[in-house]
C-alpha atoms as a PDB file:
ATOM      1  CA  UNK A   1     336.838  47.953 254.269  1.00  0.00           C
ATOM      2  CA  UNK A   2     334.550  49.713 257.019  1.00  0.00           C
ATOM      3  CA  UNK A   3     335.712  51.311 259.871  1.00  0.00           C
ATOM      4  CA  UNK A   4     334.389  48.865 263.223  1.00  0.00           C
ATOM      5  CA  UNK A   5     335.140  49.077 267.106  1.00  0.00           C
ATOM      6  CA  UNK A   6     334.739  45.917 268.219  1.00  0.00           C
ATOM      7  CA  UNK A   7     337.292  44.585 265.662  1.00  0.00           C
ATOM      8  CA  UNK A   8     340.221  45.558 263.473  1.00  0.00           C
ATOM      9  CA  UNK A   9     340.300  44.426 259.728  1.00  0.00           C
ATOM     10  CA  UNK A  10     343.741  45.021 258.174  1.00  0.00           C
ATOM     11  CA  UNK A  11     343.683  45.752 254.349  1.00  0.00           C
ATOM     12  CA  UNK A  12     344.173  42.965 251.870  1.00  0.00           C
ATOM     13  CA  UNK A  13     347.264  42.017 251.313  1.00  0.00           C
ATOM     14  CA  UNK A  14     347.945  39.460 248.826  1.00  0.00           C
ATOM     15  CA  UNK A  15     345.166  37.980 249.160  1.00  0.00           C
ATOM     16  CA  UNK A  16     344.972  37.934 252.604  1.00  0.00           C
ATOM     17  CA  UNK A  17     342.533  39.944 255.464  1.00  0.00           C
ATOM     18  CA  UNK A  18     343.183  39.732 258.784  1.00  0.00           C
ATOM     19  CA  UNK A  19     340.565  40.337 261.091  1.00  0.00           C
ATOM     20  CA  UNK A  20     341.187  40.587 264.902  1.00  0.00           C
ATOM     21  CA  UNK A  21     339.122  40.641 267.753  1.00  0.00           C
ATOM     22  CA  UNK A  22     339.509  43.504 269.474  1.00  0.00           C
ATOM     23  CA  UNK A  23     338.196  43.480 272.912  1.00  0.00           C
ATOM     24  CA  UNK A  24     341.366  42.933 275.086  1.00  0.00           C
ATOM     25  CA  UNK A  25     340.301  44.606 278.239  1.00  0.00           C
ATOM     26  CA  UNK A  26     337.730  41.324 278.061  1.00  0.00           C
ATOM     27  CA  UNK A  27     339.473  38.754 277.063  1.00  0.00           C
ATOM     28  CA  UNK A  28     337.704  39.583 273.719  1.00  0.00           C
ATOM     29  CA  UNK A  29     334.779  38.752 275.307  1.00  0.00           C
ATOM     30  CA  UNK A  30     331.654  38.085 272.391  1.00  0.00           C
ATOM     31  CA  UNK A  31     328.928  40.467 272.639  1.00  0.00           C
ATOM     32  CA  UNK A  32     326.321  41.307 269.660  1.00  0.00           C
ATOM     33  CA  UNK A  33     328.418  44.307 268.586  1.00  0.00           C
ATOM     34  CA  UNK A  34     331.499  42.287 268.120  1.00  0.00           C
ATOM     35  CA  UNK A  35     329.241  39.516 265.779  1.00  0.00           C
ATOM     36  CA  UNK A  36     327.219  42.412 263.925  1.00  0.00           C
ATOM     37  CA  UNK A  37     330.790  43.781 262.858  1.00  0.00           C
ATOM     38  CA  UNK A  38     332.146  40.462 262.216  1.00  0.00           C
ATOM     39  CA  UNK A  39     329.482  39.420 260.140  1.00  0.00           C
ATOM     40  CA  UNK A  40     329.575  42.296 257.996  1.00  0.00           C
ATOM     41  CA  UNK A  41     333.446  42.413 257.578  1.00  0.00           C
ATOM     42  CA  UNK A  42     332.885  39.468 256.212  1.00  0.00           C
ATOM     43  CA  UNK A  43     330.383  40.292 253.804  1.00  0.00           C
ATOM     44  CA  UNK A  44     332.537  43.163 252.424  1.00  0.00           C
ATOM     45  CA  UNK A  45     335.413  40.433 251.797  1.00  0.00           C
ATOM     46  CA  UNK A  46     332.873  38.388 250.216  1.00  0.00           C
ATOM     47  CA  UNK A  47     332.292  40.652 247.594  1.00  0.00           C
ATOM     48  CA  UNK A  48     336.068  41.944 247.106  1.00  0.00           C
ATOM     49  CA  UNK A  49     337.815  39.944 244.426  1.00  0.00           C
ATOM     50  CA  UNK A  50     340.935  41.014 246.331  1.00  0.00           C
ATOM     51  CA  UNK A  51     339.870  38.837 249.003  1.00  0.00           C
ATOM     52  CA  UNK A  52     340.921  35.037 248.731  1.00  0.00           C
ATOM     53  CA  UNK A  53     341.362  34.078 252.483  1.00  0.00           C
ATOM     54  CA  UNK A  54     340.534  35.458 255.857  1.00  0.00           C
ATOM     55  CA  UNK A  55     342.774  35.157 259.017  1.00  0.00           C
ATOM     56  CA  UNK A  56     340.533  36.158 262.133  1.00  0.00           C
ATOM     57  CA  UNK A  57     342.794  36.166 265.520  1.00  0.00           C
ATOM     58  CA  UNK A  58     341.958  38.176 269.110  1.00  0.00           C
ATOM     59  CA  UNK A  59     344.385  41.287 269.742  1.00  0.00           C
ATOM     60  CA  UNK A  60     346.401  40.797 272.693  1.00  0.00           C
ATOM     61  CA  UNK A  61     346.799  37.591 274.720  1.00  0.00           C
ATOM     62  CA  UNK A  62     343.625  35.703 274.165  1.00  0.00           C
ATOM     63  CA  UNK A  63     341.211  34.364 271.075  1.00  0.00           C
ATOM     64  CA  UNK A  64     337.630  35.152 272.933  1.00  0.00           C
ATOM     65  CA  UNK A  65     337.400  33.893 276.758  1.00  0.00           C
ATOM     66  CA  UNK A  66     333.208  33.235 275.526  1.00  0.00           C
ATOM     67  CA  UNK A  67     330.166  35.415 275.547  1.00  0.00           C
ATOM     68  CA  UNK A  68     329.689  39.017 277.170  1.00  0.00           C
ATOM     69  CA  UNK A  69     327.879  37.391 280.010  1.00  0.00           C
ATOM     70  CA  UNK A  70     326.844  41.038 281.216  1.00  0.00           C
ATOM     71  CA  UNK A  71     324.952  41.206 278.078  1.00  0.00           C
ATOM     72  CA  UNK A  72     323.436  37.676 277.885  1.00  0.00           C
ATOM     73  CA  UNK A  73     322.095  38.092 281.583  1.00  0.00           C
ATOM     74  CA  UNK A  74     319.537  40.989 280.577  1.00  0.00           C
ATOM     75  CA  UNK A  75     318.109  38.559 278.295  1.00  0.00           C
ATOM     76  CA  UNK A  76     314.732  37.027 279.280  1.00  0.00           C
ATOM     77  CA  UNK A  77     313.256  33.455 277.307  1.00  0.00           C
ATOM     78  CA  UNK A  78     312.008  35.545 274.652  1.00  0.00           C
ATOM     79  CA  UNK A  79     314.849  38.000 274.274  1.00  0.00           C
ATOM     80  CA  UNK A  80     317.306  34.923 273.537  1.00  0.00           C
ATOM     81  CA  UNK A  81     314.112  33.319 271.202  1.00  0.00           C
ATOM     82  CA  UNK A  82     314.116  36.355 269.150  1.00  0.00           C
ATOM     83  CA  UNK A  83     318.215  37.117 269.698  1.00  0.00           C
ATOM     84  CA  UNK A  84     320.022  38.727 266.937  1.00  0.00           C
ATOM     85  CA  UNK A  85     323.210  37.027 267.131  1.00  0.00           C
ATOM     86  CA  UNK A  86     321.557  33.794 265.450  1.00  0.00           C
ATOM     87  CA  UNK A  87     321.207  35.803 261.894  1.00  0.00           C
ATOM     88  CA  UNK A  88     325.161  36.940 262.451  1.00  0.00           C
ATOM     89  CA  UNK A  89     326.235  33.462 263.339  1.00  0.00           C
ATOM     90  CA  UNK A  90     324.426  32.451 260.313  1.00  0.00           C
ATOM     91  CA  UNK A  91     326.084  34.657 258.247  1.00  0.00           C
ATOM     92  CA  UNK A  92     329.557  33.891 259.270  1.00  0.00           C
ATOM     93  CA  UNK A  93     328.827  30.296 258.373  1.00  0.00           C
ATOM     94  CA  UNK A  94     327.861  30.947 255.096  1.00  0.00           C
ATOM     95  CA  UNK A  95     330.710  32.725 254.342  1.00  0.00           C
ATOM     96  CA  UNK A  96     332.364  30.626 251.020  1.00  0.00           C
ATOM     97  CA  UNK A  97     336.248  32.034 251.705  1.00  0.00           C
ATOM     98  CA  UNK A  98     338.261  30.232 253.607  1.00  0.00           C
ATOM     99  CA  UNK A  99     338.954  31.171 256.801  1.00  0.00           C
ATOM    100  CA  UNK A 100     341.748  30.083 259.545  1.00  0.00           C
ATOM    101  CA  UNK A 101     341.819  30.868 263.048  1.00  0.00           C
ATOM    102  CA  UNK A 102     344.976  32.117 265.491  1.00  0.00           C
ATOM    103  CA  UNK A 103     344.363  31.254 268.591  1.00  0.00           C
ATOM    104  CA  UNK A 104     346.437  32.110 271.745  1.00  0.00           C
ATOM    105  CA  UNK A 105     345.273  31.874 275.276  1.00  0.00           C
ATOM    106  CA  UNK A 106     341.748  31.555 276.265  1.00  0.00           C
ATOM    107  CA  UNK A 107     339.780  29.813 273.556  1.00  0.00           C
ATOM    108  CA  UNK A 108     335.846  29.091 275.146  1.00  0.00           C
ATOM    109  CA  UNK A 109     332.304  29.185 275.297  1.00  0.00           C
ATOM    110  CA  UNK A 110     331.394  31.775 272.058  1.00  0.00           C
ATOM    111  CA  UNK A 111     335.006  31.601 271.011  1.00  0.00           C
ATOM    112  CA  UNK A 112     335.470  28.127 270.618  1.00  0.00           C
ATOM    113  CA  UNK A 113     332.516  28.075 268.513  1.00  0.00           C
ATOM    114  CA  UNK A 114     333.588  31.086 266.480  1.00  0.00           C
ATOM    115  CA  UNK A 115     337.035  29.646 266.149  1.00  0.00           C
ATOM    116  CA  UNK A 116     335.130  25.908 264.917  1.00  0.00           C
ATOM    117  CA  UNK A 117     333.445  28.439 262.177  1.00  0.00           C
ATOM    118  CA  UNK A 118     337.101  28.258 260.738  1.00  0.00           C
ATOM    119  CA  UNK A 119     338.256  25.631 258.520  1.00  0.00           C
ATOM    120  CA  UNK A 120     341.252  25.560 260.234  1.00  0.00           C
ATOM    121  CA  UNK A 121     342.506  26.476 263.424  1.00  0.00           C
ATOM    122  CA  UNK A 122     346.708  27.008 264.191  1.00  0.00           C
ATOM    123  CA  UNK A 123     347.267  27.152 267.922  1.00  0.00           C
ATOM    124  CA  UNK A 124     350.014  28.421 270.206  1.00  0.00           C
ATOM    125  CA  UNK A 125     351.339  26.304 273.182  1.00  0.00           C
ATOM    126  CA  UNK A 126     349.540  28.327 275.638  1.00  0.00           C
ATOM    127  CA  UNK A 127     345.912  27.873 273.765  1.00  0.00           C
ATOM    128  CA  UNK A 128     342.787  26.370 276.315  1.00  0.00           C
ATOM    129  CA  UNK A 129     339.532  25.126 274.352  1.00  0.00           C
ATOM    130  CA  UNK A 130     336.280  24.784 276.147  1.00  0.00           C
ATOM    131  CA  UNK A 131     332.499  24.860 276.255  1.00  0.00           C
ATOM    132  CA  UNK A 132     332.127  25.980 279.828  1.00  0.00           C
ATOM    133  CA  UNK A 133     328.764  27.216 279.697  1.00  0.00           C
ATOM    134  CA  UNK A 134     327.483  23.869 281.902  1.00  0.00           C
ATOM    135  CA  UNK A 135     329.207  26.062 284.646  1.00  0.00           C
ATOM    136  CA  UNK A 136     326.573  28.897 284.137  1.00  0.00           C
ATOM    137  CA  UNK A 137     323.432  26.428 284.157  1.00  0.00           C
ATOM    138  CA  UNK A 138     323.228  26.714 280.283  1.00  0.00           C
ATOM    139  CA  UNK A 139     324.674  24.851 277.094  1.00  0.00           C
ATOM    140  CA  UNK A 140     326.500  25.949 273.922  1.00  0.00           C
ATOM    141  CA  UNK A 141     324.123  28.010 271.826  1.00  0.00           C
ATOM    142  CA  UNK A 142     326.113  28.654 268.789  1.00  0.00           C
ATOM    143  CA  UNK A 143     326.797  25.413 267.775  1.00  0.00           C
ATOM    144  CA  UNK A 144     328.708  24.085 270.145  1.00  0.00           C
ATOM    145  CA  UNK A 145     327.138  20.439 270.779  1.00  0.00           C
ATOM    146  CA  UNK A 146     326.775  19.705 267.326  1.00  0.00           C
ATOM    147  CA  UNK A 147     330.408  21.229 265.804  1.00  0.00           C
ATOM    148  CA  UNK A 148     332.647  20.277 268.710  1.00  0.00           C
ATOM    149  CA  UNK A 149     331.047  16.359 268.547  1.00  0.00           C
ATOM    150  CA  UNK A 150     332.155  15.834 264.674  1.00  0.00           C
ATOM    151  CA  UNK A 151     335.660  17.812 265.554  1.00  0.00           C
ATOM    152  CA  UNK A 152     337.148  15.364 268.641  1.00  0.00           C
ATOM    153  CA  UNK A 153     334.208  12.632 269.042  1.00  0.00           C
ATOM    154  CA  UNK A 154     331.400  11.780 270.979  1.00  0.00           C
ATOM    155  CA  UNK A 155     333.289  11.302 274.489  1.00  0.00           C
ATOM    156  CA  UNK A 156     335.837  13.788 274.544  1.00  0.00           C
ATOM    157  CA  UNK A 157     333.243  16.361 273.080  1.00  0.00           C
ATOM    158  CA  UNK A 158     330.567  14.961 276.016  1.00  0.00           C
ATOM    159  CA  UNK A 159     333.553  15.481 278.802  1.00  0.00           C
ATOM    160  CA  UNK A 160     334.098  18.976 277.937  1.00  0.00           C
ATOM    161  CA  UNK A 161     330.634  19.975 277.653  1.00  0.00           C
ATOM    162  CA  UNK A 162     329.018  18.388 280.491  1.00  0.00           C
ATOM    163  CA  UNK A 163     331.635  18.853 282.700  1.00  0.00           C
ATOM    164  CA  UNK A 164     332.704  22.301 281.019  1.00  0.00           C
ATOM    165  CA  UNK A 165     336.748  21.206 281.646  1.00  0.00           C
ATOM    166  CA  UNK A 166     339.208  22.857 279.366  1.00  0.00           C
ATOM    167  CA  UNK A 167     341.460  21.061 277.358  1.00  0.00           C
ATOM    168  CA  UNK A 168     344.921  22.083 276.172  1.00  0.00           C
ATOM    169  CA  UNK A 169     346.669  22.565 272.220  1.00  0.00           C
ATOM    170  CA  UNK A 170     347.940  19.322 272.743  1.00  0.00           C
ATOM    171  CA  UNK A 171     344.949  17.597 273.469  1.00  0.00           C
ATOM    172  CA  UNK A 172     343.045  20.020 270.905  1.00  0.00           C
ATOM    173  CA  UNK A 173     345.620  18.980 268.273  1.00  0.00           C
ATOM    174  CA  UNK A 174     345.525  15.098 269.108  1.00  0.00           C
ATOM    175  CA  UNK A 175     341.839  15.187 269.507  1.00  0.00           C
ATOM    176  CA  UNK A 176     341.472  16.498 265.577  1.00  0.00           C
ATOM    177  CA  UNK A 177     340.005  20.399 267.042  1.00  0.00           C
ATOM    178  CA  UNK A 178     343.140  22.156 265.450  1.00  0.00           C
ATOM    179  CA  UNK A 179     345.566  21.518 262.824  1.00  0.00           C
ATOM    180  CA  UNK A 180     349.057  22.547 264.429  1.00  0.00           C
ATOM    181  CA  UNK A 181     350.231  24.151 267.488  1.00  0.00           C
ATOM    182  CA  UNK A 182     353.209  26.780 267.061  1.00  0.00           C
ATOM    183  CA  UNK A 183     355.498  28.930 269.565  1.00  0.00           C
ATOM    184  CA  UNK A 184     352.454  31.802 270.980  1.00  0.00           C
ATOM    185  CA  UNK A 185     354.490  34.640 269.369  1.00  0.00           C
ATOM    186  CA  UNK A 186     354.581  32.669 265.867  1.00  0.00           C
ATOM    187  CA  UNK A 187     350.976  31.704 265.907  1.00  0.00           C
ATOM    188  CA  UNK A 188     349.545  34.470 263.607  1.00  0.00           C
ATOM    189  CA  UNK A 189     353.026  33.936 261.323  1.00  0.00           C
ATOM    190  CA  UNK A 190     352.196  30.717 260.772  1.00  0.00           C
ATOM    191  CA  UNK A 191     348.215  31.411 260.062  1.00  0.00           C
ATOM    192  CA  UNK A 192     349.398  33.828 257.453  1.00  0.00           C
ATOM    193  CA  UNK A 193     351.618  31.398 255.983  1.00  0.00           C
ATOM    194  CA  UNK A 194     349.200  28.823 255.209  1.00  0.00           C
ATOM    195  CA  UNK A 195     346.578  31.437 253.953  1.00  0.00           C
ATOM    196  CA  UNK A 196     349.213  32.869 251.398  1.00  0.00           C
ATOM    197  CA  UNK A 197     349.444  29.732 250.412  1.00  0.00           C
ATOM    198  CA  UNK A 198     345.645  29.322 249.954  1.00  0.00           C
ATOM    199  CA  UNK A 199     345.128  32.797 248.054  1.00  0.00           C
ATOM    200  CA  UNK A 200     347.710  31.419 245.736  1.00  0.00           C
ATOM    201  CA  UNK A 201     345.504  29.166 244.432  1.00  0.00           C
ATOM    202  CA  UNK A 202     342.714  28.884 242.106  1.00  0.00           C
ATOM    203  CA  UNK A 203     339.812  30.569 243.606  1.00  0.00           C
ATOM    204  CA  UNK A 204     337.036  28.884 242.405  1.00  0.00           C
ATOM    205  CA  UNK A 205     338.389  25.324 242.955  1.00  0.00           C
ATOM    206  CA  UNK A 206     339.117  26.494 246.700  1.00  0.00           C
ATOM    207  CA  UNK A 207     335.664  27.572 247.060  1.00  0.00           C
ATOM    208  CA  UNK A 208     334.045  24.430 245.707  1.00  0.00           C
ATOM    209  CA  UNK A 209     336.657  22.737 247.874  1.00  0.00           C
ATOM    210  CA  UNK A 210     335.212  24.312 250.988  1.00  0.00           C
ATOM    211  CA  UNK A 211     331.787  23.587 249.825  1.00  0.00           C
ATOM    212  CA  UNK A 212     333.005  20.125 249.059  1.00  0.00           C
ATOM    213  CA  UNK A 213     334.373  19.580 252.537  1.00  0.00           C
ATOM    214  CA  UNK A 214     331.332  21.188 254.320  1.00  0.00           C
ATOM    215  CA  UNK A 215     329.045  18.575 253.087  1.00  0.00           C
ATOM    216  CA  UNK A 216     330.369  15.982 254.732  1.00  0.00           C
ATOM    217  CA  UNK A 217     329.704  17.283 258.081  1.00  0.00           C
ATOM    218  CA  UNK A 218     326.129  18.062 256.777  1.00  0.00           C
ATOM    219  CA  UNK A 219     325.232  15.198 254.778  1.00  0.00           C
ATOM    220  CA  UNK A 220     325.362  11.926 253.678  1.00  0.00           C
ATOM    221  CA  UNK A 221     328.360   9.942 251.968  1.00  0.00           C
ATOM    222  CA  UNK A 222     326.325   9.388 249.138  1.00  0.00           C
ATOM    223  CA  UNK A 223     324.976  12.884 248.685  1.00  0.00           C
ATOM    224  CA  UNK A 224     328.436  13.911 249.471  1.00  0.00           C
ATOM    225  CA  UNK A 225     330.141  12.293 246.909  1.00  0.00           C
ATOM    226  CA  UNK A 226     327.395  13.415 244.566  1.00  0.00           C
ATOM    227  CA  UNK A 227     328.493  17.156 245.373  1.00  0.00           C
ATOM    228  CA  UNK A 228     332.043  16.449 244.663  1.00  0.00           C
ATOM    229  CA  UNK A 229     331.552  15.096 241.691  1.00  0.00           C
ATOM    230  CA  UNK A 230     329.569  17.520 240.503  1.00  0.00           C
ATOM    231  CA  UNK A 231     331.788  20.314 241.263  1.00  0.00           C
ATOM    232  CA  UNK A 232     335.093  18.332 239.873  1.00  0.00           C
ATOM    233  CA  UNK A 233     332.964  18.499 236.230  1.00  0.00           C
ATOM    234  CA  UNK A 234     332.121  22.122 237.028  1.00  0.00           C
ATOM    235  CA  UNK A 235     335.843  22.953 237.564  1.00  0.00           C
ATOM    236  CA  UNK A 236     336.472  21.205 234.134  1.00  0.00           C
ATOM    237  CA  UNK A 237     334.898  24.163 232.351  1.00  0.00           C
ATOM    238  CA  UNK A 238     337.114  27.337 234.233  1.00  0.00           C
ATOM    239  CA  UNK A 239     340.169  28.893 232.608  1.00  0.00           C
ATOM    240  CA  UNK A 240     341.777  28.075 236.022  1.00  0.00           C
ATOM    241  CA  UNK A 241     341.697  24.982 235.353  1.00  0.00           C
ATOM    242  CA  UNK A 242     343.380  24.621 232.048  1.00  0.00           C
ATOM    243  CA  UNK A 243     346.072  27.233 233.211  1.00  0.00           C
ATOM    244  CA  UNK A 244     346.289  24.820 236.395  1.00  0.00           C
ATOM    245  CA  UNK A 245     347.044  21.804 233.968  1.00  0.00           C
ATOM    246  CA  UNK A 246     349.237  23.669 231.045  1.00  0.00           C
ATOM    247  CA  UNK A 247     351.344  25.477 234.030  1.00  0.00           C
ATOM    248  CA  UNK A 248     352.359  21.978 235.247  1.00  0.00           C
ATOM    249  CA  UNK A 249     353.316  20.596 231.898  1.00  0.00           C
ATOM    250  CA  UNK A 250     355.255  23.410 231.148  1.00  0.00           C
ATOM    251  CA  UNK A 251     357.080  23.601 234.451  1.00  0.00           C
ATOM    252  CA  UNK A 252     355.795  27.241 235.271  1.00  0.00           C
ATOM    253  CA  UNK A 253     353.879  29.021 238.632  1.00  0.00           C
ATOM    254  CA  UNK A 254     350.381  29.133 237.594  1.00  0.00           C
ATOM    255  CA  UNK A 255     348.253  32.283 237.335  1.00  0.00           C
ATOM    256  CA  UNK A 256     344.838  32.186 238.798  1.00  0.00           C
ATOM    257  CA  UNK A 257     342.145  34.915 237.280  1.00  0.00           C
ATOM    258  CA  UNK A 258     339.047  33.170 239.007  1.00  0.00           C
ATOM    259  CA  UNK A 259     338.011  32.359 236.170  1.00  0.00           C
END
């Protein structure tokens, strides 16, 4: 793994990375270093075959408060036309891995849209979700409108970005934005828990899993169902598979190759 400044990326450890925001002085406020880093940590742990799940989490007491609005104000029209950031957004959401977010504290603007990058997102009590930028005389940028909509629904998506309120984990959690909420000091515990859990199994199914799931935020039923079947006869031909099946019948842990 690289050496970065804006974030810290622990080594893998059974499958696991954690990356954490690392920006604390700022509320690990989101500014084009931070994404350029981000993005390319997690190109490295797409191409390590050590790599089966990423855990990304702030250092200290928050997730990311938003953008670095010191940065974003010396942007012109054609600055944010032209703006970097959309290729490393881009790249994070192409990313095939799974990914879960730990979130504690502030939660909002860029952060809630990094954290909606996840596929799934384990909360502490003291998490606060928002798109705020409606406060600044702008709108999400990153994705906001269109993720946060298909995550809690067309009116409690509408209240929080038009009137830029912030919602808490229990709302987040009953609203469909997160998964669970645990005790703030158990939050990144439980994150790891789940993604040992996920590195445990066969890598290639989890991938086309992922995919699977993607597509039907991006598609149709029909063209959804298409991709799921596909991939479910794709997954017949893998070794995984067949060691998935014969470790069952024999009453045995499996061992995945990714293959």
């Amino acid at each position: 793994m690289s050496k970065f400044s804006d974030i810290i990326v622990e080594k893998p450890k059974n499958g696991v990375v954690c990356i954490k925001l690392n920006r604390p002085e700022s509320k690990n406020a989101i500014r084009t270093l931070m994404l350029s880093e981000l993005a390319s940590s997690l190109i490295d742990c797409e191409n390590n075959i050590d790599v089966r799940c990423v855990i990304l989490t702030g250092e200290g007491e928050n997730f990311a408060a938003g953008a670095d609005i010191k940065e974003m104000a010396k942007l012109d029209a054609v600055g944010v036309l032209n703006d970097q950031r959309v290729q490393y957004w881009q790249q994070i959401n192409n990313f095939s891995k799974p990914i879960i977010t730990a979130v504690n504290g502030y939660c909002m603007g860029g952060g809630c849209e990094l954290a909606m990058h996840a596929d799934i997102i384990i909360a502490g009590r003291s998490a606060k979700f928002g798109q705020p930028e409606i406060n600044l005389g702008i709108i999400p940028g990153a994705g906001g409108t269109q993720r946060l909509i298909r995550c809690v629904g067309k009116s409690l998506a509408s209240q929080m970005i038009l009137s830029g309120e912030l919602i808490d984990s229990h709302k987040a959690l009953a609203a469909g934005l997160i998964s669970e909420i645990s005790e703030p000091e158990l939050t990144l515990e439980r994150a790891q828990q789940i993604a040992q859990q996920i590195a445990n199994k066969a890598p290639v199914a989890i991938r086309l899993a992922k995919e699977s799931l993607k597509q039907a935020f991006e598609s149709s039923l029909s063209a959804g169902m298409q991709f799921e079947r596909r991939s479910f006869v794709l997954l017949a031909a893998t070794k995984d598979r067949n060691e998935g099946i014969n470790a069952f019948l024999e009453k045995r842990q499996p061992f995945y190759q990714g293959e």
